[in-house]
N, C-alpha and C. Protein backbone atom coordinates (compact mmCIF):
# COMPACT_ATOMS: atom_id res chain seq x y z
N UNK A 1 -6.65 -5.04 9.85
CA UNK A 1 -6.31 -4.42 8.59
C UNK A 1 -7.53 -4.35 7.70
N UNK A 2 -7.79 -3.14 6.54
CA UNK A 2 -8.67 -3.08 5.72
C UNK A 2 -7.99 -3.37 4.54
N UNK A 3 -8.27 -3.63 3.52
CA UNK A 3 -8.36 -3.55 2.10
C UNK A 3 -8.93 -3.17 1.32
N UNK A 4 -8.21 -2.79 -0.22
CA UNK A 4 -9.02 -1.95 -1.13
C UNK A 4 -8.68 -3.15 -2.56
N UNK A 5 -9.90 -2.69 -2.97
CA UNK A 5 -10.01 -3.99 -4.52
C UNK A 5 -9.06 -3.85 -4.71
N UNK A 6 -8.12 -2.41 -4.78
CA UNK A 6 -6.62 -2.57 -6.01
C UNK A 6 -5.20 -3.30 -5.47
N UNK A 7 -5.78 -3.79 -3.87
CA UNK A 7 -4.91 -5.04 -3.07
C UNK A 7 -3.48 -3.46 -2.46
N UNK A 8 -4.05 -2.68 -2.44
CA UNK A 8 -3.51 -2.16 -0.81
C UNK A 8 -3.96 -2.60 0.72
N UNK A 9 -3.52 -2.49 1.54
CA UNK A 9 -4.17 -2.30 2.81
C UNK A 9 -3.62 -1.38 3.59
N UNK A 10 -4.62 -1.21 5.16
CA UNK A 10 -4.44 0.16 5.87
C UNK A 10 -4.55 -0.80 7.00
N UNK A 11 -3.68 -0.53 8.28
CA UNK A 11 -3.57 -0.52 9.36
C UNK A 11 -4.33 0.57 10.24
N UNK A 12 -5.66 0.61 10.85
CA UNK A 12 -5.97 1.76 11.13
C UNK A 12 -5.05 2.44 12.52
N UNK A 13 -4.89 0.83 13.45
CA UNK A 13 -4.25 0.83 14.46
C UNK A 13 -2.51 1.97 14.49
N UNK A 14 -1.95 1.81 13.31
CA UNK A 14 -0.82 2.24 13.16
C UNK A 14 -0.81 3.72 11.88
N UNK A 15 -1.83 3.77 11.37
CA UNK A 15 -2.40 4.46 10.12
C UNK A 15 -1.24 4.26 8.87
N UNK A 16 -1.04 3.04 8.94
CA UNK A 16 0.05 2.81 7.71
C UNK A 16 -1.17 2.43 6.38
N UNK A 17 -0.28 2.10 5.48
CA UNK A 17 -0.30 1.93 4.02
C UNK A 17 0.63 0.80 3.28
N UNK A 18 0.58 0.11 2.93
CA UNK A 18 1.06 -0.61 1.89
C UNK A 18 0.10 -1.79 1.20
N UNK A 19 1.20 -2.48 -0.41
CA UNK A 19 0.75 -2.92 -0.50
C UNK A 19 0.34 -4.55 -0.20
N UNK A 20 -0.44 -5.18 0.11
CA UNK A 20 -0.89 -6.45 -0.10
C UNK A 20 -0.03 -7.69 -0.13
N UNK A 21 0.41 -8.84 0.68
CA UNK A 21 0.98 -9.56 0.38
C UNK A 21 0.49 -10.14 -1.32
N UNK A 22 -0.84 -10.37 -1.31
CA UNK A 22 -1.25 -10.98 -2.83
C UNK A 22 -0.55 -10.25 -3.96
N UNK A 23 -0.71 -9.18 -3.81
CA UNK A 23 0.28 -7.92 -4.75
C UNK A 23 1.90 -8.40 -4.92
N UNK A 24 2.11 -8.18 -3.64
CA UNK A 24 3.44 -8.23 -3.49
C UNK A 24 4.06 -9.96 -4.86
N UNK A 25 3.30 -10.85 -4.10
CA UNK A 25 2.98 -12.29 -5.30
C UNK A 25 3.02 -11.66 -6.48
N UNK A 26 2.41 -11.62 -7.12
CA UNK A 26 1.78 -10.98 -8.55
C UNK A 26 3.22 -9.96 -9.38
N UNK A 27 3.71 -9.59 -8.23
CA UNK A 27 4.74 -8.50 -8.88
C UNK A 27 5.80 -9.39 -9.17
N UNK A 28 6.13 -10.16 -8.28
CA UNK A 28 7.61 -11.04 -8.29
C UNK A 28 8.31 -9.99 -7.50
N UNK A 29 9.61 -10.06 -7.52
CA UNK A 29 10.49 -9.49 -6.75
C UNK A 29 10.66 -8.10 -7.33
N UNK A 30 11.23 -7.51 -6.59
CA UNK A 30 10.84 -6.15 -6.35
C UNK A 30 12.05 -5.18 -6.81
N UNK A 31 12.15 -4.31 -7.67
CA UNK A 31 13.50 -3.44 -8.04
C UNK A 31 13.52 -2.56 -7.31
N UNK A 32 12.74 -1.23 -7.69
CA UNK A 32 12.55 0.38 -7.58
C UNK A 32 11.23 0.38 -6.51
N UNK A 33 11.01 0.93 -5.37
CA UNK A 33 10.08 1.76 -5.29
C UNK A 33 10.50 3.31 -5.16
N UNK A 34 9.52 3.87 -5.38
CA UNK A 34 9.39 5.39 -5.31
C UNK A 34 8.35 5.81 -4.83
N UNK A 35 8.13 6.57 -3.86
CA UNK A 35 7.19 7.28 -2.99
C UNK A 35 6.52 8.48 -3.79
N UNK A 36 5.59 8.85 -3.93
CA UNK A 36 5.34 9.82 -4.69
C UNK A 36 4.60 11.23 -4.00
N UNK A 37 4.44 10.93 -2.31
CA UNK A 37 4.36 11.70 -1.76
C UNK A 37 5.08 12.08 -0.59
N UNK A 38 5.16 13.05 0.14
CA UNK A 38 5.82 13.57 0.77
C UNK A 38 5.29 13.79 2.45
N UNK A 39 6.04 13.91 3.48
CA UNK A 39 5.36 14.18 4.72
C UNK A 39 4.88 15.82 4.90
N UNK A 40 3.33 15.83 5.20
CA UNK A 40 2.82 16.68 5.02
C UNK A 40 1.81 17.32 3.77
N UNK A 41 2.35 15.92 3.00
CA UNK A 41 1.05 16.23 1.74
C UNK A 41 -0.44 15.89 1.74
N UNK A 42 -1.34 16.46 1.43
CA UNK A 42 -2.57 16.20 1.89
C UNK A 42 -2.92 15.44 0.67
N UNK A 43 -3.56 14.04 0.73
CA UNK A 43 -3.70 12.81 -0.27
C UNK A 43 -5.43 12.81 0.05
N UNK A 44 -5.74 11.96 -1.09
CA UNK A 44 -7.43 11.97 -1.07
C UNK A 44 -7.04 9.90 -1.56
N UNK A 45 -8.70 9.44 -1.12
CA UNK A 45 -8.59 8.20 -1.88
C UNK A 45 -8.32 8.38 -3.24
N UNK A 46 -7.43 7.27 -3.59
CA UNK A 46 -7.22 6.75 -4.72
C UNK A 46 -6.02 7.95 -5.58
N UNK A 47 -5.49 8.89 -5.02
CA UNK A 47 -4.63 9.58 -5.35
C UNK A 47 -2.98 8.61 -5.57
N UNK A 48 -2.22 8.51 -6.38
CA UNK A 48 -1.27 7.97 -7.23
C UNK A 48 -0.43 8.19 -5.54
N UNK A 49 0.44 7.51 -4.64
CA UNK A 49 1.29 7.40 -3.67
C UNK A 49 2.84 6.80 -3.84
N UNK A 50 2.66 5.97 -4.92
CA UNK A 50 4.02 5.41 -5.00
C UNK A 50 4.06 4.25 -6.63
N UNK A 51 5.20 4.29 -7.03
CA UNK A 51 5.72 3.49 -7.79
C UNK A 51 6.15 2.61 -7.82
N UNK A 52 5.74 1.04 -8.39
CA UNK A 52 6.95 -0.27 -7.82
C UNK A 52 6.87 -0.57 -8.96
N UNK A 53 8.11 -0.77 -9.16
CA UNK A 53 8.88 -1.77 -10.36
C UNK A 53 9.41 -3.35 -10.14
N UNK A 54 9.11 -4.14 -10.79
CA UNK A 54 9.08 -5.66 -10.62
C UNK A 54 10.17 -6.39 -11.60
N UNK A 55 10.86 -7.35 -11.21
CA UNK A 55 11.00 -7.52 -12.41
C UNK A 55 10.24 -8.38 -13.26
N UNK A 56 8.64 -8.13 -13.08
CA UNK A 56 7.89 -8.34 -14.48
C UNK A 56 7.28 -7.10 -15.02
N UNK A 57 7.26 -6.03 -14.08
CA UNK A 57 6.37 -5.24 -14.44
C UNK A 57 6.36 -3.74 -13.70
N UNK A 58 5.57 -2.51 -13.87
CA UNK A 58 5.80 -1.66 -13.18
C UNK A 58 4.61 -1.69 -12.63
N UNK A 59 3.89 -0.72 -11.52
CA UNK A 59 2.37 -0.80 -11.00
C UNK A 59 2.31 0.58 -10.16
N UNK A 60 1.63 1.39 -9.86
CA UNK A 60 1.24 2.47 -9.40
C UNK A 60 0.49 2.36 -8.33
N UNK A 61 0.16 2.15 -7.21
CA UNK A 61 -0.13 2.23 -5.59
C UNK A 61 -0.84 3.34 -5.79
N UNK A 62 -2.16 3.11 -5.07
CA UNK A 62 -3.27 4.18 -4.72
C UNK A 62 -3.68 4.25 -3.36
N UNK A 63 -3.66 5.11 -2.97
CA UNK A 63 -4.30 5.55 -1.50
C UNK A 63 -5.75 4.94 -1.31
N UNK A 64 -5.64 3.86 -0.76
CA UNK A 64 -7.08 3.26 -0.08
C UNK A 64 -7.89 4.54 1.08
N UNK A 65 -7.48 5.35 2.05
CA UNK A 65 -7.88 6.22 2.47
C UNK A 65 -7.40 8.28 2.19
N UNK A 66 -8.05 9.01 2.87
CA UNK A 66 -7.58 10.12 2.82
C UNK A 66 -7.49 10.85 3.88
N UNK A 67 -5.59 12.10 4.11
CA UNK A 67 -5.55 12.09 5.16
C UNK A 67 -4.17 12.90 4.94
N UNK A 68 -4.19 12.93 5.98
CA UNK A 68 -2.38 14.10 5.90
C UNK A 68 -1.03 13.20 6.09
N UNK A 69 0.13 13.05 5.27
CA UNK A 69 1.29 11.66 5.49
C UNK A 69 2.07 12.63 6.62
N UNK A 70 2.12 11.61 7.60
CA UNK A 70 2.78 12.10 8.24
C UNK A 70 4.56 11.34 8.43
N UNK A 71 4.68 10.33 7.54
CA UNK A 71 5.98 9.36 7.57
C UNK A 71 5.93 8.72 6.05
N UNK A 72 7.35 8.85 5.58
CA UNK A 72 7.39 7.79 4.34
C UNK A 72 8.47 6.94 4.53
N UNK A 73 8.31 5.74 4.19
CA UNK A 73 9.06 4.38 4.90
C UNK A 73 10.28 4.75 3.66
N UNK A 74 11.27 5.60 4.47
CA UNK A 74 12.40 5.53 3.21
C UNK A 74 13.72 4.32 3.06
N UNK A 75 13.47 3.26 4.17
CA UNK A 75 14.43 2.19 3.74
C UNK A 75 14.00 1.53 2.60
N UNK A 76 12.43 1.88 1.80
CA UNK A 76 12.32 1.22 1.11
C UNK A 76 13.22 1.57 -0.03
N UNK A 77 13.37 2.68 -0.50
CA UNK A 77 14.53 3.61 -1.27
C UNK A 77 15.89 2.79 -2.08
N UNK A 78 16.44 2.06 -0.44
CA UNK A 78 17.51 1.10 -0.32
C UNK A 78 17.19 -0.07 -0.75
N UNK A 79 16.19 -0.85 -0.49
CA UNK A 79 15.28 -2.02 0.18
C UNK A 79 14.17 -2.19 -0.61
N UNK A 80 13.72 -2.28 -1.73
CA UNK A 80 13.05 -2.44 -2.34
C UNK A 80 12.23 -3.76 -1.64
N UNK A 81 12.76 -4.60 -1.74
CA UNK A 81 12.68 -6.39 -1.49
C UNK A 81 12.36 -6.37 0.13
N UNK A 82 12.27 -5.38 1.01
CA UNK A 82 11.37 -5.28 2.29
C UNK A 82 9.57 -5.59 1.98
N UNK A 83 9.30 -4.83 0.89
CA UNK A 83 7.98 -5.55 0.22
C UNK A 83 7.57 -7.34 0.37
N UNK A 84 8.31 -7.26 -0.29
CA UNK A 84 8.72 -8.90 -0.68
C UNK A 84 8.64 -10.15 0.59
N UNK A 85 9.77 -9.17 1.32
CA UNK A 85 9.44 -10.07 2.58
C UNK A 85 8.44 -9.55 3.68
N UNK A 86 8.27 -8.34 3.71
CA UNK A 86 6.80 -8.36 4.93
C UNK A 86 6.19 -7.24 4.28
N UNK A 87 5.13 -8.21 3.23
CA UNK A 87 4.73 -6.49 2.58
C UNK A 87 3.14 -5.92 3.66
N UNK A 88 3.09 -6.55 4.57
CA UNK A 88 2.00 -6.56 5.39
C UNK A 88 2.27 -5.99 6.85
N UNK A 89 3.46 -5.57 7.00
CA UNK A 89 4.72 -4.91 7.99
C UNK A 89 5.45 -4.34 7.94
N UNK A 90 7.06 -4.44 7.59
CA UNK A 90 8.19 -3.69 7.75
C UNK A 90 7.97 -3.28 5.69
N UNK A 91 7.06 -3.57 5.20
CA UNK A 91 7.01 -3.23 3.75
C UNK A 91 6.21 -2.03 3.78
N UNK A 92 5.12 -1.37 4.56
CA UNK A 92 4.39 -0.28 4.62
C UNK A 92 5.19 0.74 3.60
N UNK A 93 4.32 1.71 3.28
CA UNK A 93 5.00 2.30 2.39
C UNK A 93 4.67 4.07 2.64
N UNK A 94 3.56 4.50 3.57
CA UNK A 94 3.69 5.65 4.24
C UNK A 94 2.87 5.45 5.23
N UNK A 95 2.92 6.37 6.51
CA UNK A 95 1.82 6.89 7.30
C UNK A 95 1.02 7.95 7.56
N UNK A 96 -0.01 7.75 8.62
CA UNK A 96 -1.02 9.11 7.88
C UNK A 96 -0.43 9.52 9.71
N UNK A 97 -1.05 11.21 9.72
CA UNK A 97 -0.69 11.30 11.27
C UNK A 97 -2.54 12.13 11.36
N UNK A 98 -3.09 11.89 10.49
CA UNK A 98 -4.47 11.63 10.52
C UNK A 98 -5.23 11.55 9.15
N UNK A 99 -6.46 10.62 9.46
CA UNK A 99 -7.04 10.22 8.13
C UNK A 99 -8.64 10.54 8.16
N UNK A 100 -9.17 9.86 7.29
CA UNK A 100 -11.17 9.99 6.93
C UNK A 100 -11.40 8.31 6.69
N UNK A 101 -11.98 7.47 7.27
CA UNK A 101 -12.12 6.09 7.13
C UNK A 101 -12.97 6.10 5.57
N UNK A 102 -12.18 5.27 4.49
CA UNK A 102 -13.14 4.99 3.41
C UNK A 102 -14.32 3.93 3.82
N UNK A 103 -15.32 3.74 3.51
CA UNK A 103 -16.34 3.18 3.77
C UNK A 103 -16.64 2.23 2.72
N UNK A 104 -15.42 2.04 1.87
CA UNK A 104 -15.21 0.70 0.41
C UNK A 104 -14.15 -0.06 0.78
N UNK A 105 -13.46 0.36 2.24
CA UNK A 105 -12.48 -1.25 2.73
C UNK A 105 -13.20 -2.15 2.81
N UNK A 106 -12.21 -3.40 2.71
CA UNK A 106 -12.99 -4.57 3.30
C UNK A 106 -12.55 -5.18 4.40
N UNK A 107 -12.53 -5.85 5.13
CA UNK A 107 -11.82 -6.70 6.42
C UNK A 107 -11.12 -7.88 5.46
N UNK A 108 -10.59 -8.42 6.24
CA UNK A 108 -10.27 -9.82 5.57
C UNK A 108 -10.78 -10.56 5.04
N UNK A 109 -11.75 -10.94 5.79
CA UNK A 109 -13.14 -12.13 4.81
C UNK A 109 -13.22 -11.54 3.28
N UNK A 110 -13.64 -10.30 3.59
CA UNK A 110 -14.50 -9.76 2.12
C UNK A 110 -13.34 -9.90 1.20
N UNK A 111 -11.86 -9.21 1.67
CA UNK A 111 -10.99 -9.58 0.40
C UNK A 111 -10.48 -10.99 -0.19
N UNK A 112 -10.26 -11.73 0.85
CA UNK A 112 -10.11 -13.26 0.53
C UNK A 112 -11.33 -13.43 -0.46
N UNK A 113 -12.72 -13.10 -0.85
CA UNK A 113 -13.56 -13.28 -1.45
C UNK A 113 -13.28 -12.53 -2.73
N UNK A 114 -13.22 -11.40 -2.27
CA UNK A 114 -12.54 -10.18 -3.79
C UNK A 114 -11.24 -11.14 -4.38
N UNK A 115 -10.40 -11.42 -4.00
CA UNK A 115 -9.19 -12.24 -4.22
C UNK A 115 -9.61 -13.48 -5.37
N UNK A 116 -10.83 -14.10 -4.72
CA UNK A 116 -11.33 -15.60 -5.37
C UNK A 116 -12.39 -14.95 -6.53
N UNK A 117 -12.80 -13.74 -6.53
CA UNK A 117 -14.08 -13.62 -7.47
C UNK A 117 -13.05 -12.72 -8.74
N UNK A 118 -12.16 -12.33 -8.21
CA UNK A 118 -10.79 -11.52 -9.57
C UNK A 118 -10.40 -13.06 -10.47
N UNK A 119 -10.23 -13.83 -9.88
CA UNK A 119 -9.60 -15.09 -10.44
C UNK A 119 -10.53 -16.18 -11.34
């Protein structure tokens, strides 16, 4: 998995999207999401993808890469709280059915470090 400072990550293996277990923390439990794109929309980095509502707070999801969606995880719709419990898995929040590798992910190490140098 890669990561982006704003605590998304990308599966390149699977070309998913979601956000961040650390995120997922930070939000608390989970009300609303909303997808904000569609299969077949052409997304760029850092383009607005989805909406989550917490109950502390609301937060806006950005596209760590860019690429064409080819799937949007709509049990989240139902399921908000799939985040919650595997926001690093069954929490994904779209797929690409092809992308452009950003060259500002990090691997794991580097975000565990981004993680400790935010704090």
């Amino acid at each position: 998995m890669l990561y982006s400072k704003t605590h998304e990550w990308f599966d390149e293996d699977t070309s998913k999207i979601g956000i961040t277990d650390h995120a997922q923390n930070a939000l608390g439990d989970l009300t609303y999401i909303e997808i904000l794109v569609e299969e077949g929309d052409e997304v760029s980095v850092g383009d607005e993808i989805a909406e989550i509502d917490s109950v502390k707070t609301s937060e806006v999801v950005y596209s760590p890469v860019s690429g064409i969606v080819e799937n949007v995880n709509e049990e989240l719709e139902d399921s908000p709280q799939l985040v919650n419990a595997s926001a690093e898995d069954k929490g994904w929040l779209i797929s690409f059915s092809s992308f452009d590798k950003n060259q500002d992910l990090m691997n794991s190490a580097a975000y565990e470090v981004h993680k400790q140098e935010e704090h």
